[in-house]
C-alpha atoms as a PDB file:
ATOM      1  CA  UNK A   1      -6.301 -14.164 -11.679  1.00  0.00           C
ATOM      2  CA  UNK A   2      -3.568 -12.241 -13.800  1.00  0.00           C
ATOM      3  CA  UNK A   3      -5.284  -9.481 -16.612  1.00  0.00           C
ATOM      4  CA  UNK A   4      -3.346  -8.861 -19.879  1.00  0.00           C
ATOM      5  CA  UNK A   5      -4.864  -5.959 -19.874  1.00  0.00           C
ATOM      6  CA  UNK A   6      -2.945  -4.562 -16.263  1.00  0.00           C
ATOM      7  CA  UNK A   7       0.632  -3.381 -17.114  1.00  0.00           C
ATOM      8  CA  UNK A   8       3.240  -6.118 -15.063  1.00  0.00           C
ATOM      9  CA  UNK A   9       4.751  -6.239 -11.955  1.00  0.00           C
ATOM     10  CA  UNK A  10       9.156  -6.502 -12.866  1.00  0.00           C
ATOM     11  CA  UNK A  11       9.503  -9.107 -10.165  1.00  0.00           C
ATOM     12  CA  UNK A  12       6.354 -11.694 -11.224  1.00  0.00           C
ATOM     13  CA  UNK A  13       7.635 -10.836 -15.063  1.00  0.00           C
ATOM     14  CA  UNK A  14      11.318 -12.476 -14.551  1.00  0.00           C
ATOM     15  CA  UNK A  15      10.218 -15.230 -12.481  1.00  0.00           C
ATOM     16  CA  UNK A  16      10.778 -18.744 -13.693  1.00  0.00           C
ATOM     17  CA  UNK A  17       7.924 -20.389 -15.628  1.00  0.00           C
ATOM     18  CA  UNK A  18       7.823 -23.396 -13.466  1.00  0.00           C
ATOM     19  CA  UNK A  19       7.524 -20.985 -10.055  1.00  0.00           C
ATOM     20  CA  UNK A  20       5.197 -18.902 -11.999  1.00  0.00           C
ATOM     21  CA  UNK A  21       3.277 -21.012 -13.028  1.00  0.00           C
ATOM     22  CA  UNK A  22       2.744 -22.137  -9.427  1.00  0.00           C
ATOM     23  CA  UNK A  23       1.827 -18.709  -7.962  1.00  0.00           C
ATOM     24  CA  UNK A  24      -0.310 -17.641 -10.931  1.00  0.00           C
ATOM     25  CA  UNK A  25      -3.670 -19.066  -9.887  1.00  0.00           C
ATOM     26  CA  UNK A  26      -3.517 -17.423  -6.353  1.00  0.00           C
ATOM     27  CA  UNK A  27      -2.798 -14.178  -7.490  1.00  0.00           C
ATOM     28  CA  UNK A  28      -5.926 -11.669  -7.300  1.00  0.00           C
ATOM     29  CA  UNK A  29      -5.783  -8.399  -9.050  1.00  0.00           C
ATOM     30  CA  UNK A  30      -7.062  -5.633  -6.685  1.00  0.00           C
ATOM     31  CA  UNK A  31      -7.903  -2.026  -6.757  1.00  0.00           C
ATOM     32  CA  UNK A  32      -5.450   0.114  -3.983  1.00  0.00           C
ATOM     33  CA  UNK A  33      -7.349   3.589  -3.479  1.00  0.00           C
ATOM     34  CA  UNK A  34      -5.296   6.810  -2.893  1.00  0.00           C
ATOM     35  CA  UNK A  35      -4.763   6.791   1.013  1.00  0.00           C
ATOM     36  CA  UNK A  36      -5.983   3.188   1.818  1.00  0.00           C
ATOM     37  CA  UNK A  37      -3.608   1.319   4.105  1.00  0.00           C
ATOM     38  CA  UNK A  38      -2.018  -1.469   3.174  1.00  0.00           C
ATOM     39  CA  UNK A  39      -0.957  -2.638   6.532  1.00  0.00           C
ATOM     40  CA  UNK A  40      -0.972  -1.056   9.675  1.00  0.00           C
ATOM     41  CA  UNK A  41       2.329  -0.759  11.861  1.00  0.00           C
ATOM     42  CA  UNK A  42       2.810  -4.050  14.618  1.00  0.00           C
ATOM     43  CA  UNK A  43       0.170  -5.553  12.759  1.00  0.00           C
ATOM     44  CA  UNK A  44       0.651  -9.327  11.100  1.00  0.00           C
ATOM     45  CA  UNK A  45       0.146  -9.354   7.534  1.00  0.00           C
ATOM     46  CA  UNK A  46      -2.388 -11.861   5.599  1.00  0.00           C
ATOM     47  CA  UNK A  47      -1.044 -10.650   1.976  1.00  0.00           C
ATOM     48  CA  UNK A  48       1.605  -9.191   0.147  1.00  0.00           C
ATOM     49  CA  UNK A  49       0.822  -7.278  -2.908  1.00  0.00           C
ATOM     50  CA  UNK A  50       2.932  -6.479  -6.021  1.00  0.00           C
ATOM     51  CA  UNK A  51       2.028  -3.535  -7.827  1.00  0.00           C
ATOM     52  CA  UNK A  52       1.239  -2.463 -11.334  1.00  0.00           C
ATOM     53  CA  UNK A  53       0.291   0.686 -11.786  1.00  0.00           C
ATOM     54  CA  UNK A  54       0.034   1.881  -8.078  1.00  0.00           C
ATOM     55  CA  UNK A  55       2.706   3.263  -5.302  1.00  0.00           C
ATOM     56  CA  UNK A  56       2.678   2.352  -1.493  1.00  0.00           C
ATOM     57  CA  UNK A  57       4.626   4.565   0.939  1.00  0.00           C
ATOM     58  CA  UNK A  58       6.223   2.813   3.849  1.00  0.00           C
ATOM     59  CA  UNK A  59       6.014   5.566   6.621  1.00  0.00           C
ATOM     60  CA  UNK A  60       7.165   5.690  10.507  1.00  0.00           C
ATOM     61  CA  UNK A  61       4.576   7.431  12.583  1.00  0.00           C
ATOM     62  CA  UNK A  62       5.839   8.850  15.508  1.00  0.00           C
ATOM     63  CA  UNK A  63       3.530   8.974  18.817  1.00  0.00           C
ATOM     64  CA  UNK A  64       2.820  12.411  18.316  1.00  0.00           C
ATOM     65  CA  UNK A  65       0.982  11.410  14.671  1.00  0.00           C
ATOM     66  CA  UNK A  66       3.891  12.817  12.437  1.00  0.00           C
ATOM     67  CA  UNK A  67       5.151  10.869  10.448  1.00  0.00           C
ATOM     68  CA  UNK A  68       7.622  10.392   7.333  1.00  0.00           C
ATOM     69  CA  UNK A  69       8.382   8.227   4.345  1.00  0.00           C
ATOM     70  CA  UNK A  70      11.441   5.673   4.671  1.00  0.00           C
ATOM     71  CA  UNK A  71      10.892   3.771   1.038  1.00  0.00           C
ATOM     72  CA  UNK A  72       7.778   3.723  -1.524  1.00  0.00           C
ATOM     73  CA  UNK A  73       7.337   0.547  -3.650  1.00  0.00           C
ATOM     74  CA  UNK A  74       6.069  -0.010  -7.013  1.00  0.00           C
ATOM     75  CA  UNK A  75       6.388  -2.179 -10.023  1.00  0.00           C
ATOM     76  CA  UNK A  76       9.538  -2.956  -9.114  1.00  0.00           C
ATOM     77  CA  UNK A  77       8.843  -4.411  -5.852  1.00  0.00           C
ATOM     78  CA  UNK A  78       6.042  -5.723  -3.322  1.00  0.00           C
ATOM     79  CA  UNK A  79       5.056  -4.805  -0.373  1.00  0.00           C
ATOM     80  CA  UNK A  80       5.227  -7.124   2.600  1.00  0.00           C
ATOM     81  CA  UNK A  81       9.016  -8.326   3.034  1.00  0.00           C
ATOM     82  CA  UNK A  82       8.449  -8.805   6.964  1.00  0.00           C
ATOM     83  CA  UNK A  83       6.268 -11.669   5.700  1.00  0.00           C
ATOM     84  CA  UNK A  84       9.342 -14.121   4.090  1.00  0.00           C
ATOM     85  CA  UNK A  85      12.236 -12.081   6.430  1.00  0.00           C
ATOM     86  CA  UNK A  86      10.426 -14.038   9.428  1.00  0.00           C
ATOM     87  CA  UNK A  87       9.694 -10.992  11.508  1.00  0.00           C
ATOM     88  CA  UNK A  88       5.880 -10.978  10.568  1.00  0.00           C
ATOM     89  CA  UNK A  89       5.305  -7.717  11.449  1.00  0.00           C
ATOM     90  CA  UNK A  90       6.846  -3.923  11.174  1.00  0.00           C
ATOM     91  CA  UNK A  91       6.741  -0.824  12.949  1.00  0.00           C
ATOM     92  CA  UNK A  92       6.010   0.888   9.737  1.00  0.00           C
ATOM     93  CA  UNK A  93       2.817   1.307   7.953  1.00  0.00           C
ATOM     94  CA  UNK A  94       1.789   1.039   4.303  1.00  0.00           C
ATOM     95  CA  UNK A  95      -0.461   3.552   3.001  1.00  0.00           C
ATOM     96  CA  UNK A  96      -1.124   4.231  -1.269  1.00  0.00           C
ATOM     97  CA  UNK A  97       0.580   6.906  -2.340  1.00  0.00           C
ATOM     98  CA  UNK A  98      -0.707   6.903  -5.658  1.00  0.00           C
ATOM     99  CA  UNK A  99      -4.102   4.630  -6.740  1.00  0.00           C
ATOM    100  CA  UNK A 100      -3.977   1.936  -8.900  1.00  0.00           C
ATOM    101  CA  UNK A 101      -3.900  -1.637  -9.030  1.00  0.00           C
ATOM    102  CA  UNK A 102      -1.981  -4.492  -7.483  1.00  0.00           C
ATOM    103  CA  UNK A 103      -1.506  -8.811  -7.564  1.00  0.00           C
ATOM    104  CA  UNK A 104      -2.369 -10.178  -3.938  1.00  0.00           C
ATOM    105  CA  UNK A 105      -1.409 -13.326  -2.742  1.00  0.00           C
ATOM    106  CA  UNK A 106      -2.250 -15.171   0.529  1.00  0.00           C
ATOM    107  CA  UNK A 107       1.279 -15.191   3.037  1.00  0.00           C
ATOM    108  CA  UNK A 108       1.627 -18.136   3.516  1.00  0.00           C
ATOM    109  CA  UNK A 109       1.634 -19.412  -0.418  1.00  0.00           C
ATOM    110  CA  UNK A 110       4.549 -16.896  -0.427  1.00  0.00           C
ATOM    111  CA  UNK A 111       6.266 -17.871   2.195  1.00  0.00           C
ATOM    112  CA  UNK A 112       6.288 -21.982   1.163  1.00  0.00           C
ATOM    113  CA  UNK A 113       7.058 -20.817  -1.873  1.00  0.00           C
ATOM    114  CA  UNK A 114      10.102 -18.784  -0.277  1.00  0.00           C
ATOM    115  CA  UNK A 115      11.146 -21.803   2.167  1.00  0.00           C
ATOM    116  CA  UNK A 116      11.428 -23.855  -1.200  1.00  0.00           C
ATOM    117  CA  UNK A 117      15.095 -21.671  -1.332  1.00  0.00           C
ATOM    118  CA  UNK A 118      16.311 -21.617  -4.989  1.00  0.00           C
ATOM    119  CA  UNK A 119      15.236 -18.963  -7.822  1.00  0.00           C
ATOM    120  CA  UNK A 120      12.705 -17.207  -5.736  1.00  0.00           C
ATOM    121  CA  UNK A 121      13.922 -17.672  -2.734  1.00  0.00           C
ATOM    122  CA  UNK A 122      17.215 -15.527  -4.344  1.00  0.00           C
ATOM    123  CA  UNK A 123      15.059 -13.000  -6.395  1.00  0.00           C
ATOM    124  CA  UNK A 124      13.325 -11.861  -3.336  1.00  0.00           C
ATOM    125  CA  UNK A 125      16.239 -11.228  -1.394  1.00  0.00           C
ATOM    126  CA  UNK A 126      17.519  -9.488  -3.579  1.00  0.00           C
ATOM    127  CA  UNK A 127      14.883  -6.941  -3.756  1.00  0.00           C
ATOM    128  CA  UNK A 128      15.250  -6.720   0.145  1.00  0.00           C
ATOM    129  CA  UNK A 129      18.782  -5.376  -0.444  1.00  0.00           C
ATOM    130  CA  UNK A 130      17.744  -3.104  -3.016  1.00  0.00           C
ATOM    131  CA  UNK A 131      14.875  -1.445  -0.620  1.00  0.00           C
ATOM    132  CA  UNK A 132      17.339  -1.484   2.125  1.00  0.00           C
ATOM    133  CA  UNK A 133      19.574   0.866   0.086  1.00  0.00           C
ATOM    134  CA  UNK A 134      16.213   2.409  -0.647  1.00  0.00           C
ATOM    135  CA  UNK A 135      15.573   3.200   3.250  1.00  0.00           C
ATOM    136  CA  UNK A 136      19.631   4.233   3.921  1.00  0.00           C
ATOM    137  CA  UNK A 137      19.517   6.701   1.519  1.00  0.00           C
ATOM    138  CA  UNK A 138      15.990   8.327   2.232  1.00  0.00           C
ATOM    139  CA  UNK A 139      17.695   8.923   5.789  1.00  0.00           C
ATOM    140  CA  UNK A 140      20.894  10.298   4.125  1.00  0.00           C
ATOM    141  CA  UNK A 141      18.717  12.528   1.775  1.00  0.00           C
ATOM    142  CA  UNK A 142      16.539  13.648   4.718  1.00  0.00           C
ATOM    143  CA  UNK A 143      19.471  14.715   6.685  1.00  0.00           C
ATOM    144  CA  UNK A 144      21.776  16.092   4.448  1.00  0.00           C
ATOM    145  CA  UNK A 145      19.835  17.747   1.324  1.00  0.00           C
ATOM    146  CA  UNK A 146      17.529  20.211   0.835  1.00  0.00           C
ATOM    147  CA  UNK A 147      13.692  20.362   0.183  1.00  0.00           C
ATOM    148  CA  UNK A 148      13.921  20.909  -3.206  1.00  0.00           C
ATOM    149  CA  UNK A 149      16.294  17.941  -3.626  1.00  0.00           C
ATOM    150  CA  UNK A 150      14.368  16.042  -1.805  1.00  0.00           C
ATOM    151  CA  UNK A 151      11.345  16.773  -3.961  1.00  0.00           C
ATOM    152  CA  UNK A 152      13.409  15.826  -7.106  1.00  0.00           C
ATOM    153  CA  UNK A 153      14.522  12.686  -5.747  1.00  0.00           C
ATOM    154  CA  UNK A 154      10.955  11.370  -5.275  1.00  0.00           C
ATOM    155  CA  UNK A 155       9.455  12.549  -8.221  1.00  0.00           C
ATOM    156  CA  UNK A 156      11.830  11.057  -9.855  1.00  0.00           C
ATOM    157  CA  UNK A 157      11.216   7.900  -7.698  1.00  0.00           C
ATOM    158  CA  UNK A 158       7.710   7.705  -8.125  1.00  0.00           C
ATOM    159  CA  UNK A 159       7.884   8.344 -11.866  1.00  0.00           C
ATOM    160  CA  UNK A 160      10.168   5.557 -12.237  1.00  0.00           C
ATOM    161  CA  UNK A 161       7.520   3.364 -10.627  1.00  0.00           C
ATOM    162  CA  UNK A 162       4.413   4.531 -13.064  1.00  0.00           C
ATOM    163  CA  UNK A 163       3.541   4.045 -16.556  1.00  0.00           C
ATOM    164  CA  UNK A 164       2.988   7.743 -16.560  1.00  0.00           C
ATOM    165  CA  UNK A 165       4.902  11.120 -15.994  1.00  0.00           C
ATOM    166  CA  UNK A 166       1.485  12.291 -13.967  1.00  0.00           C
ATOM    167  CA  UNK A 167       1.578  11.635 -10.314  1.00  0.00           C
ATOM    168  CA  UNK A 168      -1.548  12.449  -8.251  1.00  0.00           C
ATOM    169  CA  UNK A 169      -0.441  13.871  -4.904  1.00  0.00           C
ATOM    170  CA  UNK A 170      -1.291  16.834  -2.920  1.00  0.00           C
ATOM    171  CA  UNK A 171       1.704  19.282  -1.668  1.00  0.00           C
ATOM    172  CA  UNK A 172      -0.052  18.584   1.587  1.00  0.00           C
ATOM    173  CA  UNK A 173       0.604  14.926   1.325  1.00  0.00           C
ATOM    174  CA  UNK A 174       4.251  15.329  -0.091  1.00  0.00           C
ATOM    175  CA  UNK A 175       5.181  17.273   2.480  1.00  0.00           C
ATOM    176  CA  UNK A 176       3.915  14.414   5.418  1.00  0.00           C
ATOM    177  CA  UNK A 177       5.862  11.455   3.434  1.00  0.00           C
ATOM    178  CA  UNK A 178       8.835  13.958   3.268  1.00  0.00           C
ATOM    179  CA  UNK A 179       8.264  14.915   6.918  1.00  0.00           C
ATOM    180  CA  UNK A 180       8.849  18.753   5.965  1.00  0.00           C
ATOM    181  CA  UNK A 181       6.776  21.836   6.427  1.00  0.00           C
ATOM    182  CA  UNK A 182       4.230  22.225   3.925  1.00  0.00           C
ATOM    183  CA  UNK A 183       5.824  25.419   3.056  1.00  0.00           C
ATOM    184  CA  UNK A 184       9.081  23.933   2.033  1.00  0.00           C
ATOM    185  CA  UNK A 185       7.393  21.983  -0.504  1.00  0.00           C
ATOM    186  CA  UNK A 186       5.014  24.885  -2.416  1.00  0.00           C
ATOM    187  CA  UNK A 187       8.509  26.791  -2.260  1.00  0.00           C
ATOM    188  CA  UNK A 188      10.379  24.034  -4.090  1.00  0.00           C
ATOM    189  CA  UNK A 189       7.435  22.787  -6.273  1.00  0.00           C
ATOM    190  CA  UNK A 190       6.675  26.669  -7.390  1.00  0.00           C
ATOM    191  CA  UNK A 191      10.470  26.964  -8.592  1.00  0.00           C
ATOM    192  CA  UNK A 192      10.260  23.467 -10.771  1.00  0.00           C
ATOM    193  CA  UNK A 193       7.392  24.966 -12.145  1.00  0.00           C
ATOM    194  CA  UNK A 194       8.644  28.083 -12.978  1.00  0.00           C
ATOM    195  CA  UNK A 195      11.659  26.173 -14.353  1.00  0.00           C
ATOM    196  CA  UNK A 196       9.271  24.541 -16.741  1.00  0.00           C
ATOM    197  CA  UNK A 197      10.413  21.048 -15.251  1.00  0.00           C
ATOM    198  CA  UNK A 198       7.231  20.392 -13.923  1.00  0.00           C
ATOM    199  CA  UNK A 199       3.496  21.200 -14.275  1.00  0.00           C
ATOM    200  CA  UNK A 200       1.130  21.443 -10.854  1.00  0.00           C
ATOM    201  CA  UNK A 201      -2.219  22.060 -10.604  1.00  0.00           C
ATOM    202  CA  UNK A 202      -5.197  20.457  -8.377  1.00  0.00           C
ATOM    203  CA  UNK A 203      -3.235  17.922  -7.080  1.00  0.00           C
ATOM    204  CA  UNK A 204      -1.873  16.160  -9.723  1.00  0.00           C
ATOM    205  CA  UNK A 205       2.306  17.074 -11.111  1.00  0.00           C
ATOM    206  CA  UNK A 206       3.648  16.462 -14.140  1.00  0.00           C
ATOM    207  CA  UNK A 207       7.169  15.976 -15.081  1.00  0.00           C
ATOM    208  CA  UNK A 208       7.095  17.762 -18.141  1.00  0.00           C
ATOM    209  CA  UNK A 209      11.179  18.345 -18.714  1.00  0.00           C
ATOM    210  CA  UNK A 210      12.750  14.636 -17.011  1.00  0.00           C
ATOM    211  CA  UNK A 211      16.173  16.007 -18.684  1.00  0.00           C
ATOM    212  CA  UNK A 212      16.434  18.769 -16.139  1.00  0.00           C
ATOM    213  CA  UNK A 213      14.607  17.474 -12.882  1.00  0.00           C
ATOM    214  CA  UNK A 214      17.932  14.783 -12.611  1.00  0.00           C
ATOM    215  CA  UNK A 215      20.215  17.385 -13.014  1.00  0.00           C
ATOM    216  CA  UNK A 216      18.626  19.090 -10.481  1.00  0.00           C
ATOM    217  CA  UNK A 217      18.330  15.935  -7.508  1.00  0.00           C
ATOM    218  CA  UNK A 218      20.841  14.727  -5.355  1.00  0.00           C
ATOM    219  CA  UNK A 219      23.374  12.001  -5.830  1.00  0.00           C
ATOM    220  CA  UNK A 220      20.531  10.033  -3.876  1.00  0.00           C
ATOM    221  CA  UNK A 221      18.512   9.131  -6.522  1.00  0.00           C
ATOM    222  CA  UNK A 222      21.112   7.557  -8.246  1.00  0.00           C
ATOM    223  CA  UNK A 223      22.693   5.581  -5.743  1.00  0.00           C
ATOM    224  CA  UNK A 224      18.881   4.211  -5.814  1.00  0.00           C
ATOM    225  CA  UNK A 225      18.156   3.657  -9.140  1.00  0.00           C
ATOM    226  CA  UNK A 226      21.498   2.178  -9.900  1.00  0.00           C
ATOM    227  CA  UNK A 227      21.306  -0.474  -6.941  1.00  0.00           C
ATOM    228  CA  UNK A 228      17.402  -1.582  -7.886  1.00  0.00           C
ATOM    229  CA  UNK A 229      19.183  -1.817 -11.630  1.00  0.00           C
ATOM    230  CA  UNK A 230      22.110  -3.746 -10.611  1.00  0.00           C
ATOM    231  CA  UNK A 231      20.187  -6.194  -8.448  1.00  0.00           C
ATOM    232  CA  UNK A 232      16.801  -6.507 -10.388  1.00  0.00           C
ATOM    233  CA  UNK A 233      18.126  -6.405 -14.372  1.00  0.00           C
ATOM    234  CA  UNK A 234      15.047  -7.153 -16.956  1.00  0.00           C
ATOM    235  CA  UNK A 235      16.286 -10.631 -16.844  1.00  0.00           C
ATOM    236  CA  UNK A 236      17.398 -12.134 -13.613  1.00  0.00           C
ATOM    237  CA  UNK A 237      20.332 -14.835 -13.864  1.00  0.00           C
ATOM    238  CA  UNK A 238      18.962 -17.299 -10.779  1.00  0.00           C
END
């Protein structure tokens, strides 16, 4: 059942009452622990989950175990699209990026709810674009940008998806959902600290100066943030 107490998930908040009103007595609130997988790559999926307060990383793992980040989803989003998209399963995984808590509901009440077409039917898709762009331009960023830009562009990311400027992460793990060196990201973390943009210590950051950290990331971030704004406003005209 939903909490007043847990801050919202964007997409349940602009659904229609009537649609809403349907899904609210299947969805569970649940606890997502730092590192827990959410799904597991070629696996089928019994849930998808909409976030509150937590972050899930989408990775690709190679064979070799290495791996790297392609999209992280928060309040903005769920997790799960290969559920309504009719491919069932993905050759990424999910894992929790940052703890917190999340609204779980059963596939298959999503996807009748999804073969219904109309509102949520159109909402959901257009999240799907919006994580698509999300995906394109992780692979543009990777390619083309450096470490430290990199690092902006998902502090800035994961920020945007919190109710907090403190993200708990180790440089260790940054550096796997960035698929860098480790070194790479002390490097560029110790010069946004010295910068006074952000604040690191015992795995958790904080974005102390916001101001200067976006004029410091790519165009990326933008392109990201604009397309999630332009598809998903406060208030969704279905």
């Amino acid at each position: 059942m939903l909490s007043s107490a847990c801050p919202p998930n964007k997409l349940l908040s602009v659904l229609p009452p009537d649609i809403y009103k349907r899904l609210r007595p299947n969805l569970e609130l649940v606890a997502l622990k730092l590192g827990a997988s959410v799904y597991e790559a070629g696996r089928k999926q019994a849930y998808v989950y909409f976030p509150t307060d937590s972050i899930v990383s989408l990775l690709y793992v190679m064979k070799d175990g290495a791996s790297a980040e392609i999209a992280i989803v928060g309040n903005e989003g769920l997790v799960g699209i290969s559920l309504f998209m009719g491919g069932e399963t993905t050759p990424s995984r999910a894992v929790v990026q940052s703890g917190g808590r999340a609204y779980r509901l059963r596939a298959q009440l999503l996807k009748a709810e999804f073969e219904f077409g109309g509102a949520l039917q159109h909402l959901l898709l257009r999240y799907t674009q919006a994580l698509i762009t999300q995906m394109a331009q992780t692979a543009v960023c990777n390619r083309h940008h450096s470490i430290e830009q990199q690092l902006c562009r998902w502090l800035l990311l994961s920020a945007d998806r919190l109710p907090t400027n403190v993200i708990s992460m180790t440089q260790d793990l940054i550096a796997n959902m960035l698929g860098v060196r480790r070194e790479g990201v002390t490097a560029s973390a110790g010069k946004l600290q010295d910068a006074g943009i952000i604040h690191y210590s015992r795995g958790r950051i904080t974005i102390i100066d916001r101001p200067k950290l976006e004029a410091r990331v790519c165009e990326c971030y933008a392109v990201v943030k604009n397309e999630f704004d332009r598809l998903l406003p406060e208030k969704v005209d279905l």
